[in-house]
N, C-alpha and C. Protein backbone atom coordinates (compact mmCIF):
# COMPACT_ATOMS: atom_id res chain seq x y z
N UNK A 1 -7.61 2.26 -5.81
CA UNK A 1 -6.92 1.16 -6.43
C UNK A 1 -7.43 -0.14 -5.81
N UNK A 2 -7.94 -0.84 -6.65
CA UNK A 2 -8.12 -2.63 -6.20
C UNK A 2 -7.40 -3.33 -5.80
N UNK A 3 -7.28 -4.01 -4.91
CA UNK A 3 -6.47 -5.25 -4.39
C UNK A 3 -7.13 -6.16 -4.98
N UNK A 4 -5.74 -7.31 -5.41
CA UNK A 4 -5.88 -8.30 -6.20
C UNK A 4 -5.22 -9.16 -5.43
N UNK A 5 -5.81 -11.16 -5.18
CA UNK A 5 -5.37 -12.02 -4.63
C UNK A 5 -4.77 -13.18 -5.81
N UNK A 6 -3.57 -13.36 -5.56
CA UNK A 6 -3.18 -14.28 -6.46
C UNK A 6 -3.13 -15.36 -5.15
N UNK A 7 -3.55 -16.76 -5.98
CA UNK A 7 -3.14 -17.84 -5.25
C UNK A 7 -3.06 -19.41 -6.55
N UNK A 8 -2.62 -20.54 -6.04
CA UNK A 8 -2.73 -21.60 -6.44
C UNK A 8 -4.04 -22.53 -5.83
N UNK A 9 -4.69 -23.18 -6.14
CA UNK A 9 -5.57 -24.18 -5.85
C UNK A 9 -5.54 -25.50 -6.43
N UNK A 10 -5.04 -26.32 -5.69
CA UNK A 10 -5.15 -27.71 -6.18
C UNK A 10 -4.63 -27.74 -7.90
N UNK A 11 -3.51 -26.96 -7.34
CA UNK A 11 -2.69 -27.18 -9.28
C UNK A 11 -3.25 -26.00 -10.11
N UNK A 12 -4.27 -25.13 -10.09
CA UNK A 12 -4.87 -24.20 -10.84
C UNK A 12 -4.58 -22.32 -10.26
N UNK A 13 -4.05 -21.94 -11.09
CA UNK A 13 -3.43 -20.64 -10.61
C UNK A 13 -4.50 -19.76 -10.71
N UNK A 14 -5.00 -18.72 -9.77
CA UNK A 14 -6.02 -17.87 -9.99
C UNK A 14 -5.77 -16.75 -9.65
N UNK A 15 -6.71 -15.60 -9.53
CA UNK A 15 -6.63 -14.16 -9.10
C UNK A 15 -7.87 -13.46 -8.81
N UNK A 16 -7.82 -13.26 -7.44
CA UNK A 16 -9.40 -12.07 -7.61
C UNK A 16 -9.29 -11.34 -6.45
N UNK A 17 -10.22 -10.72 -7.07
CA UNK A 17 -10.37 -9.42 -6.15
C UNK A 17 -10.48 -9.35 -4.87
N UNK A 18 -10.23 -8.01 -3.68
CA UNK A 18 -10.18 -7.97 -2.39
C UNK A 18 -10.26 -7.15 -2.04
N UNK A 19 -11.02 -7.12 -0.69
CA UNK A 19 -11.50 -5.85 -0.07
C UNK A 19 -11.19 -6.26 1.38
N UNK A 20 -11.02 -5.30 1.94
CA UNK A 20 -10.37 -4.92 3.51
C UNK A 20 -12.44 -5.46 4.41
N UNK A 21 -13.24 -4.57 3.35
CA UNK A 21 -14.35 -4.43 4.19
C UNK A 21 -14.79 -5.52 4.32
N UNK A 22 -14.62 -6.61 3.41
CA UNK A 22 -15.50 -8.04 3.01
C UNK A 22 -14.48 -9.02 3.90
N UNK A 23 -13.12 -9.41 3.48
CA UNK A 23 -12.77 -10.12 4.15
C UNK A 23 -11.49 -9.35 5.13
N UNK A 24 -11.25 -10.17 6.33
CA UNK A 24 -10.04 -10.11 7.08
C UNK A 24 -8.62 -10.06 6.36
N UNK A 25 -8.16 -11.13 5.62
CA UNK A 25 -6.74 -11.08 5.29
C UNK A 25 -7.25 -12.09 4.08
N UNK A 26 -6.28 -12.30 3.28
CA UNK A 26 -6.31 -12.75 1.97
C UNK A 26 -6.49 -14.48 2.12
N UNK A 27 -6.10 -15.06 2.81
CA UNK A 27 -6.19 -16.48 3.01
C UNK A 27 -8.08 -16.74 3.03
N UNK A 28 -8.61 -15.74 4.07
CA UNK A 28 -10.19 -15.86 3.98
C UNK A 28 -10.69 -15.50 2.45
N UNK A 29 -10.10 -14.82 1.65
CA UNK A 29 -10.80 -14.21 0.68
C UNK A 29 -10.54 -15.49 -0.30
N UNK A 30 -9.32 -16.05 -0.45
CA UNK A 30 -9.31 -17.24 -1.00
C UNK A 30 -10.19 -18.19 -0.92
N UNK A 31 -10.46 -18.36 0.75
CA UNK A 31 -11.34 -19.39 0.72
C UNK A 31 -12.66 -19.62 0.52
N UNK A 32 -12.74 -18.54 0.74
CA UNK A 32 -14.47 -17.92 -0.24
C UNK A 32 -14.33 -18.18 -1.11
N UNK A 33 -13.95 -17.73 -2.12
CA UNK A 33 -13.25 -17.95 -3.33
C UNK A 33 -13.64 -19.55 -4.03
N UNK A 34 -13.00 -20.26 -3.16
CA UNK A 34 -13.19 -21.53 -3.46
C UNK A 34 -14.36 -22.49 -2.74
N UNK A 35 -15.27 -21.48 -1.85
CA UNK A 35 -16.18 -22.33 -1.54
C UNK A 35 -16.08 -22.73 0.12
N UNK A 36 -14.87 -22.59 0.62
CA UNK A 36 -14.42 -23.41 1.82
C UNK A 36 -14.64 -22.93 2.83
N UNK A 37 -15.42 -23.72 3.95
CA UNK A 37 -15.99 -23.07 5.36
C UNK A 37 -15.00 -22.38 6.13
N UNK A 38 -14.65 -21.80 6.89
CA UNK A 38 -13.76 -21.88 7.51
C UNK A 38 -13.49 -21.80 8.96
N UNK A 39 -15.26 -21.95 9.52
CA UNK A 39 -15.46 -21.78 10.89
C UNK A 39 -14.74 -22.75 11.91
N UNK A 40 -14.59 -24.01 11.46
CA UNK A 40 -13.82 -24.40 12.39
C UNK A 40 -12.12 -24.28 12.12
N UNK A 41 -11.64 -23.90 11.25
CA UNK A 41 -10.46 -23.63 11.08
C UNK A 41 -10.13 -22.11 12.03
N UNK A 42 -11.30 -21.40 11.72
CA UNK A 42 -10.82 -19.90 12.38
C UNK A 42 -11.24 -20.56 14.27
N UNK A 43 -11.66 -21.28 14.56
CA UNK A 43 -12.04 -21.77 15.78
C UNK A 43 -10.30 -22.05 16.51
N UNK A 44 -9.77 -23.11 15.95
CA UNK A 44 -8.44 -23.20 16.19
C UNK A 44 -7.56 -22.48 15.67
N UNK A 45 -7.33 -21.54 14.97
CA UNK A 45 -6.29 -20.40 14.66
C UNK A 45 -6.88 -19.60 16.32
N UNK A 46 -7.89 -19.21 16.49
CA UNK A 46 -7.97 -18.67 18.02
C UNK A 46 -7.15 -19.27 19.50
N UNK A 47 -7.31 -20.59 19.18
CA UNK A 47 -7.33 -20.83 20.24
C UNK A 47 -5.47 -21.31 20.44
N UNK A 48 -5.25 -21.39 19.23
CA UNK A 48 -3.43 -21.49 19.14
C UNK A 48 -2.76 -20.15 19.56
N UNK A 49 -3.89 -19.03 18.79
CA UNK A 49 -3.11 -17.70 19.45
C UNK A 49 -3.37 -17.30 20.74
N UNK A 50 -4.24 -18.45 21.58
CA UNK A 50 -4.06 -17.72 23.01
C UNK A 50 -3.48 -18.57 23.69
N UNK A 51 -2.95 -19.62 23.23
CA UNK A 51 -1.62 -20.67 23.47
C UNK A 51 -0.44 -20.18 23.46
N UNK A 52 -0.09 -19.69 22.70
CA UNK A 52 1.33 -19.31 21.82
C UNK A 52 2.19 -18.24 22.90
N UNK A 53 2.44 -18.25 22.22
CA UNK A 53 3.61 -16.60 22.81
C UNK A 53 3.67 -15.66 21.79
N UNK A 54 3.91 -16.18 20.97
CA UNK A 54 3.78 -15.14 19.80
C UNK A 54 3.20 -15.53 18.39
N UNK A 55 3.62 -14.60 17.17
CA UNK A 55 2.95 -15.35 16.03
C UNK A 55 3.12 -16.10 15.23
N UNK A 56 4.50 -16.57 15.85
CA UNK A 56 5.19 -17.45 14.32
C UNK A 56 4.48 -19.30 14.46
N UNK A 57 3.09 -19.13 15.78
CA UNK A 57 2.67 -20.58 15.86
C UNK A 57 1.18 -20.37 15.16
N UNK A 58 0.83 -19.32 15.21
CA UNK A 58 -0.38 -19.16 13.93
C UNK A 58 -0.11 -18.97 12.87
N UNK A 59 0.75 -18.07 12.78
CA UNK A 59 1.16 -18.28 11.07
C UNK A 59 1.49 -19.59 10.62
N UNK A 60 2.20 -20.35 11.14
CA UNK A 60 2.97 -21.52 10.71
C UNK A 60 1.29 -22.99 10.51
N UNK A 61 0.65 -22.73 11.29
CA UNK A 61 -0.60 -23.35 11.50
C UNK A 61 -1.62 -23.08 10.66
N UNK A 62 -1.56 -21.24 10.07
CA UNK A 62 -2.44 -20.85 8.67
C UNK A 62 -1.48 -21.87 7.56
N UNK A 63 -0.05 -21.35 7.73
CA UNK A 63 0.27 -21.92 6.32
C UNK A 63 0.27 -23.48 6.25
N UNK A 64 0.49 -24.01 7.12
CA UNK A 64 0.22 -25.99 7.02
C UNK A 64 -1.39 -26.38 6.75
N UNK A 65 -2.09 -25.75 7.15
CA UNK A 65 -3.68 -25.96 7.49
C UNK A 65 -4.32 -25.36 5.69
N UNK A 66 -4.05 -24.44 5.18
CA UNK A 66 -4.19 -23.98 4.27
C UNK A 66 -3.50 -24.64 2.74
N UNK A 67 -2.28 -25.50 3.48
CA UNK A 67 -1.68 -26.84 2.38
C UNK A 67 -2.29 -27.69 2.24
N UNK A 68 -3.62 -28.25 3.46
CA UNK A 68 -3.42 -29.14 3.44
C UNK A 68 -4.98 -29.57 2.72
N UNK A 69 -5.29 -27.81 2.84
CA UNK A 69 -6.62 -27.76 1.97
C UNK A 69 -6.67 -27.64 0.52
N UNK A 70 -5.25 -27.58 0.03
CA UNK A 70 -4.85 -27.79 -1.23
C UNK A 70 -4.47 -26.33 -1.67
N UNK A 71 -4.79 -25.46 -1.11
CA UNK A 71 -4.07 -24.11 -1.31
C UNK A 71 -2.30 -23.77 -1.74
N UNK A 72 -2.11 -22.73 -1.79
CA UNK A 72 -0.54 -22.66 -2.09
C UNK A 72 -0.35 -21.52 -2.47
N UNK A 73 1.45 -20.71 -2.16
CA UNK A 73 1.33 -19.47 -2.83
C UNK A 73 0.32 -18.49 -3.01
N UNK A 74 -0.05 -18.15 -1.86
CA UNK A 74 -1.50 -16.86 -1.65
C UNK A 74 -0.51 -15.62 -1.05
N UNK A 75 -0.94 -14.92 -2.26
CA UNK A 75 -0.42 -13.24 -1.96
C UNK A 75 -0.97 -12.29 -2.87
N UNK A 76 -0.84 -11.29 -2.04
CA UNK A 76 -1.37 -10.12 -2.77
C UNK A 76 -0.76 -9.84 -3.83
N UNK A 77 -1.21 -9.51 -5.31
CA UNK A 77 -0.61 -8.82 -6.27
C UNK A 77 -0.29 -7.60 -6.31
N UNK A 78 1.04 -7.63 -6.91
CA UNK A 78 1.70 -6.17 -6.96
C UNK A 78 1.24 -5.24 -8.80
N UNK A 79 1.43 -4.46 -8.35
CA UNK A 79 1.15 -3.59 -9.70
C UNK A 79 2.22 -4.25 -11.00
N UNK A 80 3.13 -4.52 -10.90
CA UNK A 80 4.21 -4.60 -11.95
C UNK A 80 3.63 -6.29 -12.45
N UNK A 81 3.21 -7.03 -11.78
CA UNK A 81 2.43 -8.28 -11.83
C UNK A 81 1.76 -8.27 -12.96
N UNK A 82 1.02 -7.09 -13.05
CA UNK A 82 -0.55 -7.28 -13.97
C UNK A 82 0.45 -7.43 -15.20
């Protein structure tokens, strides 16, 4: 079965495909998706998680950092979706 990425981009709703082997987690597959580097973004998601204590300061840092790239609403699609 295929994994499917739903997300928003700059006002435009999309969907595509995903693989475990190609990307890490769905936020990277997005950003491929749209073109977007993400080396220095994944540079500081590192270095917050060896700051932190736990995960709710990277997550919170994917999801502001990922707004602010115009992203929105990125999740995996469910079967009942299609």
């Amino acid at each position: 079965m295929a994994r499917q990425v739903a997300y928003t981009f700059k006002g435009e709703a999309k969907v595509i495909n995903f693989a475990y082997d190609k990307y890490h987690d769905m936020f990277e597959a997005a950003a491929a998706a749209e073109g977007i580097d993400l080396t220095r973004f994944l540079a500081m998601e590192q270095q917050v998680a060896m700051t932190s204590k736990g995960n709710k300061a990277v997550r919170d840092y994917r999801l502001n950092e990922f707004a602010r790239m115009g992203f929105k609403d990125i999740h995996f699609v469910r079967e009942e979706e299609e």
